[in-house]
Protein backbone atom coordinates (compact mmCIF):
# COMPACT_ATOMS: atom_id res chain seq x y z
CA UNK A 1 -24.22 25.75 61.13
CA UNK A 2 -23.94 22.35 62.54
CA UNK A 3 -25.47 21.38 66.00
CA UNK A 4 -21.97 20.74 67.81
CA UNK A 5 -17.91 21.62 66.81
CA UNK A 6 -17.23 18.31 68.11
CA UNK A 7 -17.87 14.72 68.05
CA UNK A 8 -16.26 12.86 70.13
CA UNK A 9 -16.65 8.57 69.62
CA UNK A 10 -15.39 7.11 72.59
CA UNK A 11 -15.99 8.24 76.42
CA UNK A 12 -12.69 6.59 77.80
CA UNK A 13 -9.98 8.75 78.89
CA UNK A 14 -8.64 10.35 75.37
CA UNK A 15 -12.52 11.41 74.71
CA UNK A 16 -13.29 12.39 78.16
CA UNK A 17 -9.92 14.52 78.56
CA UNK A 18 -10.70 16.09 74.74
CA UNK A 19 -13.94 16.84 75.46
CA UNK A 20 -13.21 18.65 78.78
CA UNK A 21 -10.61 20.54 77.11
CA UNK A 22 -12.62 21.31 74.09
CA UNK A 23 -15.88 22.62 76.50
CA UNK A 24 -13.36 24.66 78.56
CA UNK A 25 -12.72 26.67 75.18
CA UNK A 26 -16.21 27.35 74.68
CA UNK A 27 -16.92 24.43 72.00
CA UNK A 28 -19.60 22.39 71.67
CA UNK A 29 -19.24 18.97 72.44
CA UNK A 30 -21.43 15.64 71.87
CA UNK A 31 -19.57 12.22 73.17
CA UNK A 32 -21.18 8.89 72.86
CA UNK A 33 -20.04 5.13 73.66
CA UNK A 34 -21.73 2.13 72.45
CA UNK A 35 -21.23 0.96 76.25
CA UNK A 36 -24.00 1.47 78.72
CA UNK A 37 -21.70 3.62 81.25
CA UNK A 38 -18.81 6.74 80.46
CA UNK A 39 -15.36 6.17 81.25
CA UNK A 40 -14.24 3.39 78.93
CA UNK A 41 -11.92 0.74 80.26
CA UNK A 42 -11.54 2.70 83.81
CA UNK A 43 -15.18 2.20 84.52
CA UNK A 44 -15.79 0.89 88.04
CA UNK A 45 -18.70 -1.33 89.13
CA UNK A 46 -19.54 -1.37 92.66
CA UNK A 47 -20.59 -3.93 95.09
CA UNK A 48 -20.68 -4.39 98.46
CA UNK A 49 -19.08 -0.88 99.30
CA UNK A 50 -16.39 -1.55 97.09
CA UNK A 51 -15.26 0.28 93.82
CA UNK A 52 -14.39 -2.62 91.61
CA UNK A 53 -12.14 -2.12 88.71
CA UNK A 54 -15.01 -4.06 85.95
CA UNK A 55 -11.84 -4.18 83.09
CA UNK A 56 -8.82 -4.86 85.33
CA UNK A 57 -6.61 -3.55 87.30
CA UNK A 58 -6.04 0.13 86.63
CA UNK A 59 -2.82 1.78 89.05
CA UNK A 60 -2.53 5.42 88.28
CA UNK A 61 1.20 6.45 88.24
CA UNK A 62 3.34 8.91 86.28
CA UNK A 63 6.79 11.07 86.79
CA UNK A 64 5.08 14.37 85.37
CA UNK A 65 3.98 16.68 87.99
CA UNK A 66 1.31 18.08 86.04
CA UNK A 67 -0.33 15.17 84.68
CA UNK A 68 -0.47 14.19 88.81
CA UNK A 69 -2.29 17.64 89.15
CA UNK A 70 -4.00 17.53 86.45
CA UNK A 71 -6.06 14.44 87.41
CA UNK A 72 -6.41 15.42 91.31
CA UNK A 73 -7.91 18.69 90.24
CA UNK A 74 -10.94 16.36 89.35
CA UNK A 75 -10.72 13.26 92.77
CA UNK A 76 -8.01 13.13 94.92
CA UNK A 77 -6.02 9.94 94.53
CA UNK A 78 -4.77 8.27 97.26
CA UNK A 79 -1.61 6.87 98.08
CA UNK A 80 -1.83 3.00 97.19
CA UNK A 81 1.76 1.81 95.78
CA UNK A 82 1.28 -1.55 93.61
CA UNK A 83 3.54 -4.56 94.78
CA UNK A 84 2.09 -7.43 93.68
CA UNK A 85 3.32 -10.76 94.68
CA UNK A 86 3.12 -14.32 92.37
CA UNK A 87 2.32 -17.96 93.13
CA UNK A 88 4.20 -20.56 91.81
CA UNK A 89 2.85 -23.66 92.23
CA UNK A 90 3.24 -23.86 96.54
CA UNK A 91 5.64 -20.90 96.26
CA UNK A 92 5.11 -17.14 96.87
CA UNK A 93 7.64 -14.80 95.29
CA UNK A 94 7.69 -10.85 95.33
CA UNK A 95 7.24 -8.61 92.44
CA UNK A 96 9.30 -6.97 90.28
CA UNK A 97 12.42 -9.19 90.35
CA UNK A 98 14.06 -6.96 93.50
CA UNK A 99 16.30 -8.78 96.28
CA UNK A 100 12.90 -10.19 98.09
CA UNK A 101 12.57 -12.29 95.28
CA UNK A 102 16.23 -13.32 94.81
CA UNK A 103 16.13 -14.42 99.12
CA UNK A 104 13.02 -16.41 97.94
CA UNK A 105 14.98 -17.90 95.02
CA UNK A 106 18.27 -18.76 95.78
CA UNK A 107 17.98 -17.43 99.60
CA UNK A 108 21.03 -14.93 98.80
CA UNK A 109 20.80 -11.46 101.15
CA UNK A 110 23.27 -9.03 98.80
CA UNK A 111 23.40 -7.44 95.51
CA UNK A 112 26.44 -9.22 94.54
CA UNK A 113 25.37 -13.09 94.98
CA UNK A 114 22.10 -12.12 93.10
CA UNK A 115 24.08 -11.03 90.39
CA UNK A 116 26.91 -13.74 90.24
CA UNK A 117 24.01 -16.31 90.15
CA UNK A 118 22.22 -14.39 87.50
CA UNK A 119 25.21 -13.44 85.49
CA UNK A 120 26.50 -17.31 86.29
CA UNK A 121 23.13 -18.77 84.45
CA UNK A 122 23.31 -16.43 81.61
CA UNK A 123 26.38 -16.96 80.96
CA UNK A 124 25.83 -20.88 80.71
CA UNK A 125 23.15 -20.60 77.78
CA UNK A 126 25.22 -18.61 75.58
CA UNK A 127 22.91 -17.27 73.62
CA UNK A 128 24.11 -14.60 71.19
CA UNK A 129 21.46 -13.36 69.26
CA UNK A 130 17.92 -14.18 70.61
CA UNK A 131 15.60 -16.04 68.39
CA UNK A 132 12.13 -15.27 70.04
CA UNK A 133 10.98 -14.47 73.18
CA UNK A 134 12.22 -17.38 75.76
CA UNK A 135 15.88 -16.88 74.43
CA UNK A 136 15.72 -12.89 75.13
CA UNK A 137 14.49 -13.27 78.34
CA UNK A 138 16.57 -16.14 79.59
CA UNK A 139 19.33 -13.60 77.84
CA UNK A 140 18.35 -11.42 80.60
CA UNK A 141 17.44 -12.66 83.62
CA UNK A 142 18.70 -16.57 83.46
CA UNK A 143 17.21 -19.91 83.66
CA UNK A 144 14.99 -19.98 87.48
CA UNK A 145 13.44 -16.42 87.08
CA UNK A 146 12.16 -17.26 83.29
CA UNK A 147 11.45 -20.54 84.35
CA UNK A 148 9.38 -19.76 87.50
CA UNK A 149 8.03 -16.03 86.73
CA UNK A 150 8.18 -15.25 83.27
CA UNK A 151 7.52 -18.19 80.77
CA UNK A 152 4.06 -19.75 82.12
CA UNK A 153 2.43 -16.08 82.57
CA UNK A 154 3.79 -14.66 79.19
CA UNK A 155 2.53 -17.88 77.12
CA UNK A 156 -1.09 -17.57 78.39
CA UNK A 157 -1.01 -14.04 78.33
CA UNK A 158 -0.29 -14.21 74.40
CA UNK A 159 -1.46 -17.87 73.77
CA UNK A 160 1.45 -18.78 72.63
CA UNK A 161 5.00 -20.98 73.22
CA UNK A 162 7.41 -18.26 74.40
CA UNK A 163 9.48 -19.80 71.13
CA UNK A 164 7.00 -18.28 69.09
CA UNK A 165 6.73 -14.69 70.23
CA UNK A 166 9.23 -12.69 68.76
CA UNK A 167 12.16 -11.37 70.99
CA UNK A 168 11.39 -7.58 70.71
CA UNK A 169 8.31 -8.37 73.00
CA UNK A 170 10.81 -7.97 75.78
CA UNK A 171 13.18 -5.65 75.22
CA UNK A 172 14.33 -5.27 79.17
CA UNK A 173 13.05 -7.06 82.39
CA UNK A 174 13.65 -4.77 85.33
CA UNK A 175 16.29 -6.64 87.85
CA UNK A 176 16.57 -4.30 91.03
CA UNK A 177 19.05 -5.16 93.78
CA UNK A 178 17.48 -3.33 96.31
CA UNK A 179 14.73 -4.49 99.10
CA UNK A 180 12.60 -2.67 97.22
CA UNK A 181 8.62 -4.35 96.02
CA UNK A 182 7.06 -0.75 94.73
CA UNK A 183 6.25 -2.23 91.03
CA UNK A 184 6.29 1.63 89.41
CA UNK A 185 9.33 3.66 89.87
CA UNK A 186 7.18 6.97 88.78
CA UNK A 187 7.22 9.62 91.45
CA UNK A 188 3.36 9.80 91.77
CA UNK A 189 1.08 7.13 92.06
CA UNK A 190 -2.25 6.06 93.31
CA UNK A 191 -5.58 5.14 93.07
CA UNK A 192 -8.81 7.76 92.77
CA UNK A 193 -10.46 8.03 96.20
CA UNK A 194 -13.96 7.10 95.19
CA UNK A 195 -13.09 4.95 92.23
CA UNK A 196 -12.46 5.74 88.60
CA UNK A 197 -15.59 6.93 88.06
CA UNK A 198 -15.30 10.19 89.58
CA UNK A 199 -12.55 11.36 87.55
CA UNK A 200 -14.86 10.42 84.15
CA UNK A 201 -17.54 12.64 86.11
CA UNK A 202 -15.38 15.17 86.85
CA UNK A 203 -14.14 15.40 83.48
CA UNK A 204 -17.39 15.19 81.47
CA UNK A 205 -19.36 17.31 83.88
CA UNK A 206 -22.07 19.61 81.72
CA UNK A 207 -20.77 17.81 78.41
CA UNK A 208 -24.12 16.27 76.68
CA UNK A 209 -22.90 12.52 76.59
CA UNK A 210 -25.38 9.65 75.07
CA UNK A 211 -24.42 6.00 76.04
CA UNK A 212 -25.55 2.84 74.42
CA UNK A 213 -25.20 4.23 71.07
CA UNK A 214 -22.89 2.25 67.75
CA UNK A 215 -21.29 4.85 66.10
CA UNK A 216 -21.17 2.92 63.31
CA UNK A 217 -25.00 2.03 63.06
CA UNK A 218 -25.67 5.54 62.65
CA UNK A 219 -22.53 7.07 60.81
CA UNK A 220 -24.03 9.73 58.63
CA UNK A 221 -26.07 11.04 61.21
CA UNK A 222 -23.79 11.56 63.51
CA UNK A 223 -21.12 12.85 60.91
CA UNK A 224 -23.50 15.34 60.03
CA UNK A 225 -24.13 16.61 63.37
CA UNK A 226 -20.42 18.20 63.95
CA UNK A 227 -17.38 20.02 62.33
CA UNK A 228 -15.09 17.74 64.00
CA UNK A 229 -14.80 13.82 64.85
CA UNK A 230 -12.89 12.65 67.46
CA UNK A 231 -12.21 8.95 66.73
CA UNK A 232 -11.33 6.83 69.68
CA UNK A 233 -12.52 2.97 68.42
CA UNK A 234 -10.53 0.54 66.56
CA UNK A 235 -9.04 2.85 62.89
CA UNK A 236 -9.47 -0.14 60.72
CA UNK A 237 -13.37 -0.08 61.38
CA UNK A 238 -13.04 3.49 60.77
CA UNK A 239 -11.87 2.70 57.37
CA UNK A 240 -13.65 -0.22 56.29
CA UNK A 241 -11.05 -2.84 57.01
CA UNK A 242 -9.49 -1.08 53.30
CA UNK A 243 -6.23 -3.22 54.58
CA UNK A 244 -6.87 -5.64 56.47
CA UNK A 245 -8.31 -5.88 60.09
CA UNK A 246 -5.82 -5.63 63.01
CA UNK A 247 -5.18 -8.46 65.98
CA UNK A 248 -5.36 -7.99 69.43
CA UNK A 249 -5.71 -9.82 72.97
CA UNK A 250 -8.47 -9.83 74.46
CA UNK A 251 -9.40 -10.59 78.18
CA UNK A 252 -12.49 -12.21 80.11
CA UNK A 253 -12.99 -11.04 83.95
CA UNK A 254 -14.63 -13.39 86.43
CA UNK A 255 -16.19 -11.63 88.97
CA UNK A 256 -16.77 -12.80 92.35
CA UNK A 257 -18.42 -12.00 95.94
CA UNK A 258 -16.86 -13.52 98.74
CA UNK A 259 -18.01 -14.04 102.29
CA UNK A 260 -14.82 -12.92 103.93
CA UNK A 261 -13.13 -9.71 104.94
CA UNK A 262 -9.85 -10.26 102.74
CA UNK A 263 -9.08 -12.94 100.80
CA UNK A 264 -5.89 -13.20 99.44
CA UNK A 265 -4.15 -9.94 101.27
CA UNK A 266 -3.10 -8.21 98.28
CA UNK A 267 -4.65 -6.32 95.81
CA UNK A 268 -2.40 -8.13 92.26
CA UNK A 269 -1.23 -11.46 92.80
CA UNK A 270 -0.01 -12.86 89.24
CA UNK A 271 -0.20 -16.96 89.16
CA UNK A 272 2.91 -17.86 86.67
CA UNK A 273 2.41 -21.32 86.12
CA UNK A 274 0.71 -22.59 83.10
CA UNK A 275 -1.63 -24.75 84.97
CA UNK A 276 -3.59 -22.08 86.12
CA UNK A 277 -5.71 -20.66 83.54
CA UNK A 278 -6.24 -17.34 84.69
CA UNK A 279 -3.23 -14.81 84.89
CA UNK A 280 -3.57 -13.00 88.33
CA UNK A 281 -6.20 -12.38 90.82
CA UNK A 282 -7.42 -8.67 91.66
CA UNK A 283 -9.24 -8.41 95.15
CA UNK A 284 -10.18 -4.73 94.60
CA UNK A 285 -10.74 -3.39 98.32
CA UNK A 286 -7.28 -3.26 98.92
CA UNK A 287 -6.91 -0.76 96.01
CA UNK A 288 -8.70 1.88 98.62
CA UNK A 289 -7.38 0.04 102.03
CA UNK A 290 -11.25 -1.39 102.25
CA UNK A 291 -12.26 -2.69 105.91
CA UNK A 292 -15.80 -4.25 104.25
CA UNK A 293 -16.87 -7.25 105.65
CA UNK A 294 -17.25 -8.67 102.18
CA UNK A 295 -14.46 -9.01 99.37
CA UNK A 296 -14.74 -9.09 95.66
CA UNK A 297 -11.93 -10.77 93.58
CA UNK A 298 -12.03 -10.69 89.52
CA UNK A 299 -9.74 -13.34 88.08
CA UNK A 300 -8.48 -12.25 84.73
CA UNK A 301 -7.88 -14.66 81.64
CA UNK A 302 -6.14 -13.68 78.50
CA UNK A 303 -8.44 -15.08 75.44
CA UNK A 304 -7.76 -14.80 71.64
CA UNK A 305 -9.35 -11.82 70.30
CA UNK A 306 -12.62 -11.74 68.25
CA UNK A 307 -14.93 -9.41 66.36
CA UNK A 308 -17.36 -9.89 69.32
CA UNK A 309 -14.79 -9.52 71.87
CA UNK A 310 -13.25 -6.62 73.72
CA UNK A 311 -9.99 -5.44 72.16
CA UNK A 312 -7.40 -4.99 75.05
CA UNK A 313 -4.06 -5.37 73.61
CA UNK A 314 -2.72 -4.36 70.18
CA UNK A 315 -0.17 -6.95 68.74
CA UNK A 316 2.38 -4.51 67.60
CA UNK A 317 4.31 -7.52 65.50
CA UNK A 318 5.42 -6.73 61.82
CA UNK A 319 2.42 -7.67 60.29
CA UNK A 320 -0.03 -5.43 61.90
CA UNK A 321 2.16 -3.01 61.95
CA UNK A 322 2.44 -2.66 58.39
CA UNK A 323 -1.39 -2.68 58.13
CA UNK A 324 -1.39 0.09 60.69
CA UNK A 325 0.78 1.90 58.91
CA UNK A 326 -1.42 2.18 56.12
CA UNK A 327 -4.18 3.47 58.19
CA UNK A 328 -2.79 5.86 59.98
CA UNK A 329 -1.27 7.44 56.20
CA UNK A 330 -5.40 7.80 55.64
CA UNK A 331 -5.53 9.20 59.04
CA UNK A 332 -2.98 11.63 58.39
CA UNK A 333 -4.84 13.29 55.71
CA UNK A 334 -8.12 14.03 57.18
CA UNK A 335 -8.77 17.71 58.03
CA UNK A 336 -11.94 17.21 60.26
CA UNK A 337 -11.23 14.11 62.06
CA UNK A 338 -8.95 13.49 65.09
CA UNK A 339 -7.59 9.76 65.84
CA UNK A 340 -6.51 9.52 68.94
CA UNK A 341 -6.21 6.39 72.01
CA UNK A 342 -4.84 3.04 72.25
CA UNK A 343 -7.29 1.39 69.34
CA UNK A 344 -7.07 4.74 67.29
CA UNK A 345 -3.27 5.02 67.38
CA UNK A 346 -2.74 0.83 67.56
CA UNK A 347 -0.74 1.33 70.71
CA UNK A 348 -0.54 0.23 74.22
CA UNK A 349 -1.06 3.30 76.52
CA UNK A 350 -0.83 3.65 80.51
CA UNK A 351 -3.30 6.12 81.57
CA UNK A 352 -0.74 8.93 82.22
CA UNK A 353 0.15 8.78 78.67
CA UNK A 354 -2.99 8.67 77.21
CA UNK A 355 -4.03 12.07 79.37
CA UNK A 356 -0.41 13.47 78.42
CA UNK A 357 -1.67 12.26 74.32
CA UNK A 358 -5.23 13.91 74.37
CA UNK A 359 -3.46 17.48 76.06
CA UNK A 360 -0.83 17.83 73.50
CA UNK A 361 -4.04 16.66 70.41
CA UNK A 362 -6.07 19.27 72.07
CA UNK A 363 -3.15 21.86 72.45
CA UNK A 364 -2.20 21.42 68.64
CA UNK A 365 -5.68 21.56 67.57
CA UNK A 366 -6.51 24.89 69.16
CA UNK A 367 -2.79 26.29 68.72
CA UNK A 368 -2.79 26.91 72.71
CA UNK A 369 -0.70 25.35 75.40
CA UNK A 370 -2.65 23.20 77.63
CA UNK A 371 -0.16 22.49 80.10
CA UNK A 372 3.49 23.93 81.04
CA UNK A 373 4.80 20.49 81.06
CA UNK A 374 3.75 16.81 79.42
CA UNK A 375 6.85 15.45 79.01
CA UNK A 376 5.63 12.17 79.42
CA UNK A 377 2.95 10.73 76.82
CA UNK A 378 5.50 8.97 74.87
């Protein structure tokens, strides 16, 4: 009889939620992360009084009801609503494109001049069938919104020229003609009151965790110790790199302590032109309405992704898809191991969906319903 039912690789928010789920049946559950701390990307620092957000911005939000319950059974979250703003060059524009940002443009005040400019600048590129990313979005929104808001940010966000990122990247861009800046539609949203952390507490409380620890240093041993393996790192390492190894973007955070009570008087403000390396600013008090007499900002700059380098984004183009594809047929056939998270599955997850994911993995494993509803881990 082996020393645990379950191993789970990864303490981020698929493991954590598994593992809870798993110990609330009775099993016995080991989870370990080569990182010093639990939580995985929602891990929060803290300095000066303030919970800061050590891997980037992280706004809770979500339309299902019990997802929103789900997580507040563990912290309640407050009620911070993200609208960011961005700077371009001397000017300051509100975010997502809503009428704010159209009076900031074109200084129109209704619905229908926004969209006669809009549709009148479409219109004049006729552009039938995109080619790559610049040509969708300009399809879309027109010439000054691309120009100003769109093509500086996307290119260092991918390290690319726009006219070399293929036009599925963007399949919409959100145009609202309302006075609205609320960046997430979703009915619930907020931010944990406490930080991140306490949720990861909550969720691993009296579950044996060890930190610091490379799964793959140790493989057999730790295969050996459970029925079960709970995969949440990067499937091609899994399996070797049999196919190839996947691409992703990575990100580097700058971190700094400022001697002032606010600094830029928003938590997100995105900097769209491509003379700025970095692609937004996060001053993290504001995420919890902070009155500290310090601030700490983090500016955030996309990189190219490396073996030794944290792997934030998958690149879900055709080529590493096929490779995925590959895996996750390997995947597929393994009885004792569960793949599961946005390096497992090769796919970009908001947290919502990656909670909604690990309930419906859990509820399938054990033949039980978790939750009533989960409609939405898409």
């Amino acid at each position: 009889m082996k020393k645990y039912d379950y191993l789970i690789v990864g303490s981020g928010l698929f493991g954590s939620v598994f593992a809870h789920e798993a110990a609330k049946r009775g099993k016995r559950c080991l989870v370990i992360d080569k990182r010093p701390h639990a939580g995985g990307n929602i891990y929060c620092g803290r300095k000066e009084g303030i919970n800061i957000h050590q891997y980037g911005a992280h706004i809770f939000h979500t339309n299902d009801k019990s997802i929103w319950e789900y997580v507040n059974s563990f912290v309640e979250f407050n009620r911070y609503t993200n609208s960011p703003i961005a700077f371009y060059k001397n000017e300051v524009y509100n975010m997502p494109f809503n009428m704010n940002t159209f009076f900031q443009l074109w200084g129109v005040k209704t619905p229908r001049e926004a969209k006669e400019i809009i549709r009148k600048q479409i219109d004049s590129l006729d552009i039938k069938e995109p080619a790559n990313l610049e040509e969708q979005a300009l399809s879309l929104v027109g010439v000054d919104i691309y120009e100003k808001l769109i093509k500086g940010y996307t290119e260092k966000q991918w390290g690319r020229p726009a006219t070399q990122l293929p036009a599925f990247i963007i399949k919409r861009l959100p145009v609202r003609l309302t006075y609205d800046n609320n960046y997430f539609t979703d009915r619930y949203q907020g931010i944990p009151i406490g930080g991140y952390n306490k949720l990861t507490e909550g969720l691993l409380k009296g579950i044996e965790l060890q930190l610091g620890v490379d799964y793959f240093e140790h493989r057999k041993q730790f295969d050996a110790l459970a029925n079960y393996t709970v995969f949440t790192g990067k499937i091609d390492q899994y399996y070797h790199y049999r196919y190839g190894q996947l691409q992703y973007r990575s990100l580097r955070f700058e971190h700094q302590t400022l001697d002032t009570d606010n600094y830029q008087g928003n938590a997100v403000v995105n900097y769209t032109e491509a003379e700025v390396p970095y692609t937004r600013i996060i001053e993290h008090k504001h995420f919890e309405f902070g009155t500290q007499p310090k601030t700490v900002i983090t500016k955030e700059y996309p990189e190219e992704w490396t073996a030794n380098k944290e792997p934030y984004y998958p690149i879900n183009d055709e080529r590493n898809n096929t490779i995925f594809k590959k895996y996750k047929a390997l995947a597929d056939k393994e009885t004792d191991v569960i793949f599961g998270g946005r390096l497992a599955e090769y796919k970009y997850y908001d947290m919502h969906q990656i909670i909604g994911s690990a309930l419906k993995k859990v509820s399938g494993h054990f033949d039980a319903p978790v939750l009533q509803t989960c409609s939405n881990f898409v």
